[in-house]
N, C-alpha and C. Protein backbone atom coordinates (compact mmCIF):
# COMPACT_ATOMS: atom_id res chain seq x y z
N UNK A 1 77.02 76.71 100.22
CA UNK A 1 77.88 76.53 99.07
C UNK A 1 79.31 76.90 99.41
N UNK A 2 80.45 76.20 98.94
CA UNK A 2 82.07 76.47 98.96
C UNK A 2 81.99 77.62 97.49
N UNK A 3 82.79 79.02 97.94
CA UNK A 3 82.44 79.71 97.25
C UNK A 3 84.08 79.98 97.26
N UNK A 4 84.47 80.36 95.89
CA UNK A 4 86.30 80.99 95.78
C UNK A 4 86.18 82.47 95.26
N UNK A 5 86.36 83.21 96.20
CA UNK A 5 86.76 84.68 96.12
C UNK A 5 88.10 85.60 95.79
N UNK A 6 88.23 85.65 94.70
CA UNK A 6 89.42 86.47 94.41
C UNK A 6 89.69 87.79 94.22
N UNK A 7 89.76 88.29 94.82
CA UNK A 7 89.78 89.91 95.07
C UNK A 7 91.25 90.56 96.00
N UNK A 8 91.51 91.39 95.19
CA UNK A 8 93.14 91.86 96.04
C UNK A 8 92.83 92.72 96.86
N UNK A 9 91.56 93.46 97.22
CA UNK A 9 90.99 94.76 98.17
C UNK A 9 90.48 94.16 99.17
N UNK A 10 91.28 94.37 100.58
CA UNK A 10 90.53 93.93 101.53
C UNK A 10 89.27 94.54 102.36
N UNK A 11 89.61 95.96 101.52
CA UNK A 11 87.93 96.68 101.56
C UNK A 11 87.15 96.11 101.02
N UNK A 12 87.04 95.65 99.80
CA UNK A 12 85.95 95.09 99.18
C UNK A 12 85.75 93.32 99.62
N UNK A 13 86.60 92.77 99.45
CA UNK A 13 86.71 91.52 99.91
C UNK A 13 86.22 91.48 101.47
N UNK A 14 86.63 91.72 102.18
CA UNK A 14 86.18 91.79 103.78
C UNK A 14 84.84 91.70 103.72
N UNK A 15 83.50 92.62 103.20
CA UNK A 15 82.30 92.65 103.36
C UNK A 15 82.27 92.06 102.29
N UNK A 16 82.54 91.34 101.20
CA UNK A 16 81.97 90.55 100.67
C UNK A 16 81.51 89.00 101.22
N UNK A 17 82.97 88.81 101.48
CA UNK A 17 83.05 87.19 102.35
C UNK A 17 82.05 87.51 103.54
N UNK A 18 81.90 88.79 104.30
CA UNK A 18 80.94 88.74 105.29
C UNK A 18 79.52 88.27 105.29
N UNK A 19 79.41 89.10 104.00
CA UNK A 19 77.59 88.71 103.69
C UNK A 19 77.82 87.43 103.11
N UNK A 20 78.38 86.96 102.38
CA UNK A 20 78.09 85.73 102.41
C UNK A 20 78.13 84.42 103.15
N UNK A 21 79.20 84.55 104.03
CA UNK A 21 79.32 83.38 105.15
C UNK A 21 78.26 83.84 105.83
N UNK A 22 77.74 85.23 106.16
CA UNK A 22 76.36 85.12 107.48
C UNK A 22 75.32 84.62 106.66
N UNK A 23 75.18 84.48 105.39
CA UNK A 23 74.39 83.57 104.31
C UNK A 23 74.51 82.08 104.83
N UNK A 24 75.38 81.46 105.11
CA UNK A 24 75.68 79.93 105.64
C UNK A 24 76.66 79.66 104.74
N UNK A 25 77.55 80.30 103.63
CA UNK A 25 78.63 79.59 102.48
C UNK A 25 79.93 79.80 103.40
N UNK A 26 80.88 79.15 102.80
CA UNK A 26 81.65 79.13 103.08
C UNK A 26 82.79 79.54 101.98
N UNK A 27 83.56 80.81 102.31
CA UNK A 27 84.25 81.64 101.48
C UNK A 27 85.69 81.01 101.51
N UNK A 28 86.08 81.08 100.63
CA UNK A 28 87.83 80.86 100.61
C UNK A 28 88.18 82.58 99.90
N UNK A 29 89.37 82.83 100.22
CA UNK A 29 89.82 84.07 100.18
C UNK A 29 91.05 84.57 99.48
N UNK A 30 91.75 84.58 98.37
CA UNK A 30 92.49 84.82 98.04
C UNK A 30 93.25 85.90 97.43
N UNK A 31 93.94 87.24 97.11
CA UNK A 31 94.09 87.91 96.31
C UNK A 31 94.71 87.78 95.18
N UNK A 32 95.13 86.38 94.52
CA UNK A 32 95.72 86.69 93.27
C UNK A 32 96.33 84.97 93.01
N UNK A 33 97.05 84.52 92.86
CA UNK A 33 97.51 83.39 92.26
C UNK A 33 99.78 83.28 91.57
N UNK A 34 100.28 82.33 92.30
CA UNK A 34 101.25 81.81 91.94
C UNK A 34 101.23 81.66 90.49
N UNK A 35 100.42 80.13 90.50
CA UNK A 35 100.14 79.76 89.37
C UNK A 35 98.68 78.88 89.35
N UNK A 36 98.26 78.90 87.88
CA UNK A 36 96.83 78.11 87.29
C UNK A 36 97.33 76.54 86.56
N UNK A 37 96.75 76.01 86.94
CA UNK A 37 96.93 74.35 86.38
C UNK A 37 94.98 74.46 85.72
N UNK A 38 95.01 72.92 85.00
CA UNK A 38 94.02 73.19 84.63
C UNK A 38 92.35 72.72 86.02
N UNK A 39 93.27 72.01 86.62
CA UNK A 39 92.06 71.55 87.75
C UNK A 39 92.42 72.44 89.32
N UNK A 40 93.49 72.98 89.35
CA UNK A 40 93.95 73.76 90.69
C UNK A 40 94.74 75.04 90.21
N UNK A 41 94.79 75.85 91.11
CA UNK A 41 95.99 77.24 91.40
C UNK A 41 96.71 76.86 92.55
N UNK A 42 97.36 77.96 92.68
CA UNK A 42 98.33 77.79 93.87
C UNK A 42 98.15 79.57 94.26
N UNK A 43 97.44 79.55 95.29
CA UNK A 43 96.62 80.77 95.72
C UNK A 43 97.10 81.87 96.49
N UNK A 44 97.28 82.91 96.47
CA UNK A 44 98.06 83.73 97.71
C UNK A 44 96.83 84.34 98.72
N UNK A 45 97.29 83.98 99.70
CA UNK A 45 96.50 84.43 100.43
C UNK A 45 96.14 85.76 101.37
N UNK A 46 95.51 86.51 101.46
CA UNK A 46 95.69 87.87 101.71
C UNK A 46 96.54 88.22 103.03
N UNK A 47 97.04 89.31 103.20
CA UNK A 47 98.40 90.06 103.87
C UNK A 47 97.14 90.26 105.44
N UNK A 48 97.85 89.81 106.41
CA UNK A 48 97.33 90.51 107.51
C UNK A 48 97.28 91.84 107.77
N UNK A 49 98.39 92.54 107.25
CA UNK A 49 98.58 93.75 107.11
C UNK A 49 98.41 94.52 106.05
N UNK A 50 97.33 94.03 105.16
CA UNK A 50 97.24 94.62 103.73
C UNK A 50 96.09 95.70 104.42
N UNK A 51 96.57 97.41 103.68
CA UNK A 51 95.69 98.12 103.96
C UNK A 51 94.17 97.60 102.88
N UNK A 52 92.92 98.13 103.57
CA UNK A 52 91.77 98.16 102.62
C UNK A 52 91.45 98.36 101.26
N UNK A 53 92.52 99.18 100.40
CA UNK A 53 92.95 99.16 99.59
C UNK A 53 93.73 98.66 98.45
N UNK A 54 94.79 98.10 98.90
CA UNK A 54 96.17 97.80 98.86
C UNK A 54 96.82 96.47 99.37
N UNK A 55 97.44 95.74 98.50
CA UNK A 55 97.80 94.49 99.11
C UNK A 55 99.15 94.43 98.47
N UNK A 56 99.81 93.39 98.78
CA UNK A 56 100.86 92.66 97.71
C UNK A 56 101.58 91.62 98.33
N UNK A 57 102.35 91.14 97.59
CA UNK A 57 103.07 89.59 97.85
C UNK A 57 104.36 89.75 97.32
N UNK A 58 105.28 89.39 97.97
CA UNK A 58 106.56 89.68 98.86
C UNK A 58 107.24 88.08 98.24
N UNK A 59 106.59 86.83 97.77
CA UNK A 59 107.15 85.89 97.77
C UNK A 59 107.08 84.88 98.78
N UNK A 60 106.34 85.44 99.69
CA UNK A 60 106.05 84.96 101.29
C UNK A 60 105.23 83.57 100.65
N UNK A 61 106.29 82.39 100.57
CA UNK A 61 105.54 80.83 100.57
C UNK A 61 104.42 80.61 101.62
N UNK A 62 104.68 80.81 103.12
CA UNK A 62 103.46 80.51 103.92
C UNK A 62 102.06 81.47 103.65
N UNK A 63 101.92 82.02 102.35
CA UNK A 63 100.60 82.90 102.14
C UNK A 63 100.34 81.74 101.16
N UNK A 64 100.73 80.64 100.49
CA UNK A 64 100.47 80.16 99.38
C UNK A 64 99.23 78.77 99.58
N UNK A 65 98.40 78.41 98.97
CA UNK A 65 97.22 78.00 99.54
C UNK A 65 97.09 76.72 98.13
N UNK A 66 96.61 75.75 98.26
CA UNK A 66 96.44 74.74 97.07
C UNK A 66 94.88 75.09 96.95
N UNK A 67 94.59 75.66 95.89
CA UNK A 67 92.86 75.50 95.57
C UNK A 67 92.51 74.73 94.07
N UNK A 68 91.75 73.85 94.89
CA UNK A 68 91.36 72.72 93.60
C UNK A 68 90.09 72.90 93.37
N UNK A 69 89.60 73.26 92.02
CA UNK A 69 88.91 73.86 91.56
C UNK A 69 87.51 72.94 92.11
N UNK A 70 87.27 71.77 91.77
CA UNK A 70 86.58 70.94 92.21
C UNK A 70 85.85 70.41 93.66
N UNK A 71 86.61 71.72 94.39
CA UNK A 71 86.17 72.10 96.12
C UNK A 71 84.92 73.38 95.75
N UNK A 72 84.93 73.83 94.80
CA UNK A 72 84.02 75.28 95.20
C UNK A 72 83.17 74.87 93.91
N UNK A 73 81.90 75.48 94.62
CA UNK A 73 80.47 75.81 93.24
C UNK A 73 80.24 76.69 92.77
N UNK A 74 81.25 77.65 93.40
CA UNK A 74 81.47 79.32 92.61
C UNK A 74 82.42 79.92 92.64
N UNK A 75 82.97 81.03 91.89
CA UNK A 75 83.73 81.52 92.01
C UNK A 75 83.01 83.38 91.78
N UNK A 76 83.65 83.92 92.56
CA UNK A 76 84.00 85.59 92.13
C UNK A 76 85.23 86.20 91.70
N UNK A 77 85.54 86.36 91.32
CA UNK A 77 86.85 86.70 90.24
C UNK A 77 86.64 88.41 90.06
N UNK A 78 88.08 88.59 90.71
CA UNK A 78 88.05 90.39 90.45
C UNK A 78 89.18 90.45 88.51
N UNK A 79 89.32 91.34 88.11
CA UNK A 79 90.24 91.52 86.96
C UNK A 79 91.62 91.71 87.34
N UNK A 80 91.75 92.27 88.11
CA UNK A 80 93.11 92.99 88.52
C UNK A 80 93.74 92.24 89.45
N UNK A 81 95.05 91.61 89.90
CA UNK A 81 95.16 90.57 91.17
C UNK A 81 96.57 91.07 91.57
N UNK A 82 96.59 90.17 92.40
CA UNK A 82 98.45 90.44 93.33
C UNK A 82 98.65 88.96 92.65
N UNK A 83 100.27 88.88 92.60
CA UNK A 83 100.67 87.96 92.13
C UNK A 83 101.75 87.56 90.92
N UNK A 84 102.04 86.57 90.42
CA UNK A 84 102.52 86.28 89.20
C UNK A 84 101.54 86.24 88.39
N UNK A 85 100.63 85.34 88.88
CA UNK A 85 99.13 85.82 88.26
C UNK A 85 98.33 87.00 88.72
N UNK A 86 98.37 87.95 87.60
CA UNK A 86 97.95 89.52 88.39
C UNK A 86 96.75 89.81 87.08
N UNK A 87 96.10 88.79 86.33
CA UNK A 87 94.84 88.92 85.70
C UNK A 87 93.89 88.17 86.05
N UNK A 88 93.09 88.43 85.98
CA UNK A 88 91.75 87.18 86.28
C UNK A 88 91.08 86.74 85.39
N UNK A 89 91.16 86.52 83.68
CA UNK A 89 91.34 86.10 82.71
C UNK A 89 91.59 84.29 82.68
N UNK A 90 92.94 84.19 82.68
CA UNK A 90 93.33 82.76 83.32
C UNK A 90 92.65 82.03 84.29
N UNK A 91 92.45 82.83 85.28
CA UNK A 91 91.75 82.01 86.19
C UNK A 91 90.47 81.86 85.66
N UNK A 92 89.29 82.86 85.37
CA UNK A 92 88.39 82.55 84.49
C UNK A 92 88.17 81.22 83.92
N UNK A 93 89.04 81.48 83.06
CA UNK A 93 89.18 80.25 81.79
C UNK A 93 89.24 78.75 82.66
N UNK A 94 90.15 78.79 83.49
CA UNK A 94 90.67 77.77 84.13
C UNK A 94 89.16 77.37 85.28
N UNK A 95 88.72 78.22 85.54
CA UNK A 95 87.65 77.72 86.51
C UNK A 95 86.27 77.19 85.35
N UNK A 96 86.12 78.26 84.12
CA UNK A 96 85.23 77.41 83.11
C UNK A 96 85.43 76.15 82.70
N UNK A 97 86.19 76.31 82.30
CA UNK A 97 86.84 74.67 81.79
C UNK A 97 86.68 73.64 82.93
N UNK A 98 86.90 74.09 83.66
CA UNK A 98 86.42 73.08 85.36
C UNK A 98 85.17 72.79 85.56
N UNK A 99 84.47 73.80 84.88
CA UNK A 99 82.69 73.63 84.85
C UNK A 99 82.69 74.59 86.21
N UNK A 100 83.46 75.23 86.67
CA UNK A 100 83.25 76.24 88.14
C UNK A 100 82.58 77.80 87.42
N UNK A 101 80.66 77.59 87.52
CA UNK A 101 80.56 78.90 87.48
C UNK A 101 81.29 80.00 87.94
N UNK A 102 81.27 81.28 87.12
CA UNK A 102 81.91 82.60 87.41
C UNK A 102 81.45 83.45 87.59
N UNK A 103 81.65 84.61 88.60
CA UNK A 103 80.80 86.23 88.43
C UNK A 103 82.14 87.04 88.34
N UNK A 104 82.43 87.52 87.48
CA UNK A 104 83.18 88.46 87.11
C UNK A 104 82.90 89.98 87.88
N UNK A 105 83.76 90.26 88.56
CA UNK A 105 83.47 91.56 89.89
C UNK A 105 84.85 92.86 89.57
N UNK A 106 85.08 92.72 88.59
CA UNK A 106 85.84 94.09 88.24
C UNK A 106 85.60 95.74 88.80
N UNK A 107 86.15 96.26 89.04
CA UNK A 107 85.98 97.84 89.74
C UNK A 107 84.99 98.70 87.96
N UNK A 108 83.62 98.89 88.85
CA UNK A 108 83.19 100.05 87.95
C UNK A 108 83.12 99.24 86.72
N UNK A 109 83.23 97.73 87.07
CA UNK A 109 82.95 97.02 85.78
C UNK A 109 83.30 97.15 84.44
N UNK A 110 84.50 97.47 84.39
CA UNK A 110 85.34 97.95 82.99
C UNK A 110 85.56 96.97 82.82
N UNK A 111 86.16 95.71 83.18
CA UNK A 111 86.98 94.34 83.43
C UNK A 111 86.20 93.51 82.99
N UNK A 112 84.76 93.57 83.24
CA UNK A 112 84.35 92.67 83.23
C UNK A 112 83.87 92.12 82.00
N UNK A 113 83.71 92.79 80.59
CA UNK A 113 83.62 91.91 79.28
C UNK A 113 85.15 91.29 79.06
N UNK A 114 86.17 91.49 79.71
CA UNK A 114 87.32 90.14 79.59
C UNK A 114 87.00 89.37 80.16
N UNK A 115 86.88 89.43 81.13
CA UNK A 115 86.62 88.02 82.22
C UNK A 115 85.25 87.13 81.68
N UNK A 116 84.57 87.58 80.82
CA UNK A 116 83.01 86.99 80.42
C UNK A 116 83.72 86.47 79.50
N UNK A 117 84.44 86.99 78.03
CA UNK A 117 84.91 86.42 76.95
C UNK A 117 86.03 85.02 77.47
N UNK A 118 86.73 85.38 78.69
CA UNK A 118 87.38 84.30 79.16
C UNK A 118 86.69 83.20 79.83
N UNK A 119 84.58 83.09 79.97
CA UNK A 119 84.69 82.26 80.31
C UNK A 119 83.61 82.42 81.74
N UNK A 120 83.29 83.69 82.24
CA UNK A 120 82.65 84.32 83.28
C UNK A 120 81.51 84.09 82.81
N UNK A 121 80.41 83.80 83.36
CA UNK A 121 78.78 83.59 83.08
C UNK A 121 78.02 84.93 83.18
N UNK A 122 78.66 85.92 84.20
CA UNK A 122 77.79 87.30 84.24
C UNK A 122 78.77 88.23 85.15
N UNK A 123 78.74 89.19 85.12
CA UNK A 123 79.49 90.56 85.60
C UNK A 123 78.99 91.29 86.37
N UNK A 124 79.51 92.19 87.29
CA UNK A 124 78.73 92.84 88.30
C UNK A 124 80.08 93.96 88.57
N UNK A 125 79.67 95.47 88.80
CA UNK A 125 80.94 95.84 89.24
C UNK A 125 81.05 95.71 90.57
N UNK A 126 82.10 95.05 91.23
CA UNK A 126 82.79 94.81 92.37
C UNK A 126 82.00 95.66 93.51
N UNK A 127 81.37 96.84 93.35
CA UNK A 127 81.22 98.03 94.21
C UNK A 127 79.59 97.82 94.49
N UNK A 128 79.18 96.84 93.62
CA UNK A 128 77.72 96.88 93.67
C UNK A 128 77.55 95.00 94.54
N UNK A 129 78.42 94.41 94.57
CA UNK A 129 78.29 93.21 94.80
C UNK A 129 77.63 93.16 96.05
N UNK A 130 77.84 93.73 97.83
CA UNK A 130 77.26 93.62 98.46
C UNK A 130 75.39 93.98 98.72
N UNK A 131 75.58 95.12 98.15
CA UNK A 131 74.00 95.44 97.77
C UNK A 131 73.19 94.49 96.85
N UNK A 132 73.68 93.49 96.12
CA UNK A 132 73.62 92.18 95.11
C UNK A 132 72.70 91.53 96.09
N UNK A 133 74.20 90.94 97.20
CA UNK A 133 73.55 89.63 97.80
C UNK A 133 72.77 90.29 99.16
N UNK A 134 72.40 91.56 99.63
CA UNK A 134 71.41 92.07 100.28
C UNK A 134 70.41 91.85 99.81
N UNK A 135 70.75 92.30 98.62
CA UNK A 135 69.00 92.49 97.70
C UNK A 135 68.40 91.15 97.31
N UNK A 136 69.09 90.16 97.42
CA UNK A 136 68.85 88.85 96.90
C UNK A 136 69.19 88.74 95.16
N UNK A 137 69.80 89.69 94.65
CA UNK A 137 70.43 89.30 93.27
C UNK A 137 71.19 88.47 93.24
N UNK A 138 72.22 88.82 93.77
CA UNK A 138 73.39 87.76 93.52
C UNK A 138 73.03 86.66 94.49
N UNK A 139 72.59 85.43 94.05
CA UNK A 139 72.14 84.11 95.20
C UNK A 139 73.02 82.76 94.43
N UNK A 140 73.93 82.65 95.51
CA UNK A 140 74.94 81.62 95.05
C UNK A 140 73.98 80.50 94.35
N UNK A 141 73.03 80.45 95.23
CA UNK A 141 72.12 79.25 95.10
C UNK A 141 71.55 78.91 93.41
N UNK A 142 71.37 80.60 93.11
CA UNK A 142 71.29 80.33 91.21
C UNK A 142 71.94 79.62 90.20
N UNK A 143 73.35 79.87 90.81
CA UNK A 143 74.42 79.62 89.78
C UNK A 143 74.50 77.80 89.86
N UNK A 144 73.95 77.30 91.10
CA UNK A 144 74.21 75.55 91.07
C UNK A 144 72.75 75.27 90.64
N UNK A 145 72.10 76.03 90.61
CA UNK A 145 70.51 75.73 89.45
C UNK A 145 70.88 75.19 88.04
N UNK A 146 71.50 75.67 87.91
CA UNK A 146 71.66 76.26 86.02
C UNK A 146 71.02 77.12 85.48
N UNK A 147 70.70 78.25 86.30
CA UNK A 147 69.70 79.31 85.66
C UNK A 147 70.21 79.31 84.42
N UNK A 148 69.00 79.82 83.39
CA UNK A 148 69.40 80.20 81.65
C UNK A 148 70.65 81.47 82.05
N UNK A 149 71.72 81.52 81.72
CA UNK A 149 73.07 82.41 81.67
C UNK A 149 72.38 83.73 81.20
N UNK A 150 70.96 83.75 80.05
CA UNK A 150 70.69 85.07 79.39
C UNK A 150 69.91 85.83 80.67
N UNK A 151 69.39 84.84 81.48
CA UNK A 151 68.41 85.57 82.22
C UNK A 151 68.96 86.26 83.41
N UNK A 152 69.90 85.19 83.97
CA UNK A 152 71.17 86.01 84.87
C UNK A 152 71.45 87.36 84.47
N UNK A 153 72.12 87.25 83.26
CA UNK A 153 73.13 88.45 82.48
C UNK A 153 71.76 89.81 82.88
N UNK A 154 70.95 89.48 82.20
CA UNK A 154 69.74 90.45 82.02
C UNK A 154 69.61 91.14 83.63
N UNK A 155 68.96 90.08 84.25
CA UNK A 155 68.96 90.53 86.04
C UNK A 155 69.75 91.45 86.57
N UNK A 156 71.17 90.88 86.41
CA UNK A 156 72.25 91.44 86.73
C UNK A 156 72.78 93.27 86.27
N UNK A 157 72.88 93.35 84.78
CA UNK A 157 72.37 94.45 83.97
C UNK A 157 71.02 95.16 84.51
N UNK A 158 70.39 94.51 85.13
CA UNK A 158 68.94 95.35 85.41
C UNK A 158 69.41 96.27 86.71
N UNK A 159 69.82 95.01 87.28
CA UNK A 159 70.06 95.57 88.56
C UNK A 159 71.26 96.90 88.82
N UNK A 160 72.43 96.56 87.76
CA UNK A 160 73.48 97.61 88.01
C UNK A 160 72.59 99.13 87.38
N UNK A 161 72.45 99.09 86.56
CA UNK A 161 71.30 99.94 86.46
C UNK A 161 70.84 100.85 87.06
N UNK A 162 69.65 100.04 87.67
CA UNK A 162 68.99 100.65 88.79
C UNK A 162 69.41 101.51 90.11
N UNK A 163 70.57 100.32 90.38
CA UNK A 163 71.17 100.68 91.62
C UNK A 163 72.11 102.08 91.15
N UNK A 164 72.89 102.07 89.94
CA UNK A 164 73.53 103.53 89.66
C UNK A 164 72.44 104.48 89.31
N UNK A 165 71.52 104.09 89.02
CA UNK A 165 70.54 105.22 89.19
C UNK A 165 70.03 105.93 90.50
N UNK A 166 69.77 105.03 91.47
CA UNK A 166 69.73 104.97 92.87
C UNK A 166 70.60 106.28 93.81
N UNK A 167 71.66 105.59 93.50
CA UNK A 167 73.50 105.67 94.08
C UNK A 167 73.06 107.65 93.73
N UNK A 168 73.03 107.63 92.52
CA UNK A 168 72.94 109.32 91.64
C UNK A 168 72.06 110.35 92.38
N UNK A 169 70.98 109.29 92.34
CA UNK A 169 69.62 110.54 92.97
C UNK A 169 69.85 110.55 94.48
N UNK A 170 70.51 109.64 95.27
CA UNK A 170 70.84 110.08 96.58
C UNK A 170 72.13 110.73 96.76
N UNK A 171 72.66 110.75 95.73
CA UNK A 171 73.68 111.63 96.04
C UNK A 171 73.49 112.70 95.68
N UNK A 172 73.04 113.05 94.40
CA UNK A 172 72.36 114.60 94.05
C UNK A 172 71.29 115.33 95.21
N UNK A 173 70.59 114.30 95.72
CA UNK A 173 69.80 115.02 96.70
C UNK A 173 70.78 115.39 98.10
N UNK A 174 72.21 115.36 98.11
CA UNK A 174 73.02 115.63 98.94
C UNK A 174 73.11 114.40 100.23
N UNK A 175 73.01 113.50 99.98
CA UNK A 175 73.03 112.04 100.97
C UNK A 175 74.46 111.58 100.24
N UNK A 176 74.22 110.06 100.85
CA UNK A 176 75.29 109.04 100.91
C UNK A 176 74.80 107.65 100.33
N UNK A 177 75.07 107.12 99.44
CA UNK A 177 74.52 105.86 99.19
C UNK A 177 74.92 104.96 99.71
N UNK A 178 74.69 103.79 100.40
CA UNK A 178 75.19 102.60 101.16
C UNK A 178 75.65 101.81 100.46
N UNK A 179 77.11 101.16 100.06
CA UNK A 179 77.29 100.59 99.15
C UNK A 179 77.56 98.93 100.05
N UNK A 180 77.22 99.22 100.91
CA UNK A 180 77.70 98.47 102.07
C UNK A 180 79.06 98.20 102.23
N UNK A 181 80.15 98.53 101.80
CA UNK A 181 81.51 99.08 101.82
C UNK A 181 82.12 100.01 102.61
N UNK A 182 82.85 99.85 103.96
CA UNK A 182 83.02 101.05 104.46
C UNK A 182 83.94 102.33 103.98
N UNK A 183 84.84 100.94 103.24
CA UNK A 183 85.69 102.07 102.71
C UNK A 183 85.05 103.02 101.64
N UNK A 184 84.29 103.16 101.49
CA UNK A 184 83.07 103.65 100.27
C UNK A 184 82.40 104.62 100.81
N UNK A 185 82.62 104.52 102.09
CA UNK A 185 81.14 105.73 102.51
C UNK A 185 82.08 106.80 102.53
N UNK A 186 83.28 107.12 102.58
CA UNK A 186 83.97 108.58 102.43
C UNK A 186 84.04 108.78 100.94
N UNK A 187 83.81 108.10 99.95
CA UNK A 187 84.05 108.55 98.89
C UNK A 187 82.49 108.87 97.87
N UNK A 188 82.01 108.03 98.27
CA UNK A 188 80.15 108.14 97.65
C UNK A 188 79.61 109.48 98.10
């Protein structure tokens, strides 16, 4: 599957696009957006030098990327972006209206009932996404099914769940939880 990833953390973004291209998809990569039309953006593309954390855009035209919505069968959409476009709201909307399923990937998942009301099919917080498509939750392959949207939502909810339940009892028992994030393992 052509999958559009928008995420401004190249900590989180980095192992995301990983597990999924060693999946066989093919990731496009962006942190944030120029501008939204209703069938394309005009995409910025992440900083070679953006720390794992931390990115931004300078105005630098050769980061700028044409993405037409009608190239990808998914999208991941963070809330927060680099850019003129620095919500993921718009893009949302703009990729629904395209018929481009959405997973809404907000930090700690605060973000993510905007990005659903704009238009997102199901939510996940950003931090849980790689352990997703390990576990076989998140499977691009669902979203070009047409799974029922309630049964997704439910899965998805089951799963964040679980896994913060998980995350708790190995950390209370004095461990480390694998978030598969490196930048994560000093802070978990």
């Amino acid at each position: 599957m052509k999958i559009l990833l928008i995420e401004d953390m190249a900590g989180f973004a980095g192992p995301m696009r990983q597990q999924l291209e060693a999946r066989g998809h093919q990731v496009t990569w962006i942190i944030g957006a120029e501008s939204v039309g209703a069938e394309r953006l005009k995409g910025i593309l992440a900083s070679k030098d953006a720390e794992p954390m931390s990115d931004k855009w300078d105005g630098d035209s050769s980061r700028l990327i044409e993405v037409v919505f009608g190239d990808f069968e998914l999208a991941l959409v963070d809330g927060g972006l680099i850019g003129p476009v620095d919500r993921g709201e718009p893009i949302v909307k703009a990729l629904s209206q395209a018929g481009i399923p959405t997973v809404a990937i907000s930090g700690g998942g605060a973000g993510n009932p905007v990005l659903i009301e704009a238009g997102a099919i199901v939510g996940m917080p950003k931090e849980l996404v790689v352990v997703a498509i390990n576990e076989g939750v998140l499977q691009p392959e669902d979203f070009a099914k047409d799974e029922d949207q309630e049964r997704l939502s439910s899965r998805f909810d089951c799963f964040v769940r679980e896994t913060r339940e998980k995350a708790a009892a190995v950390k209370k028992a004095g461990g480390k939880f694998d978030f598969g994030f490196p930048v994560l393992s000093c802070a978990s």
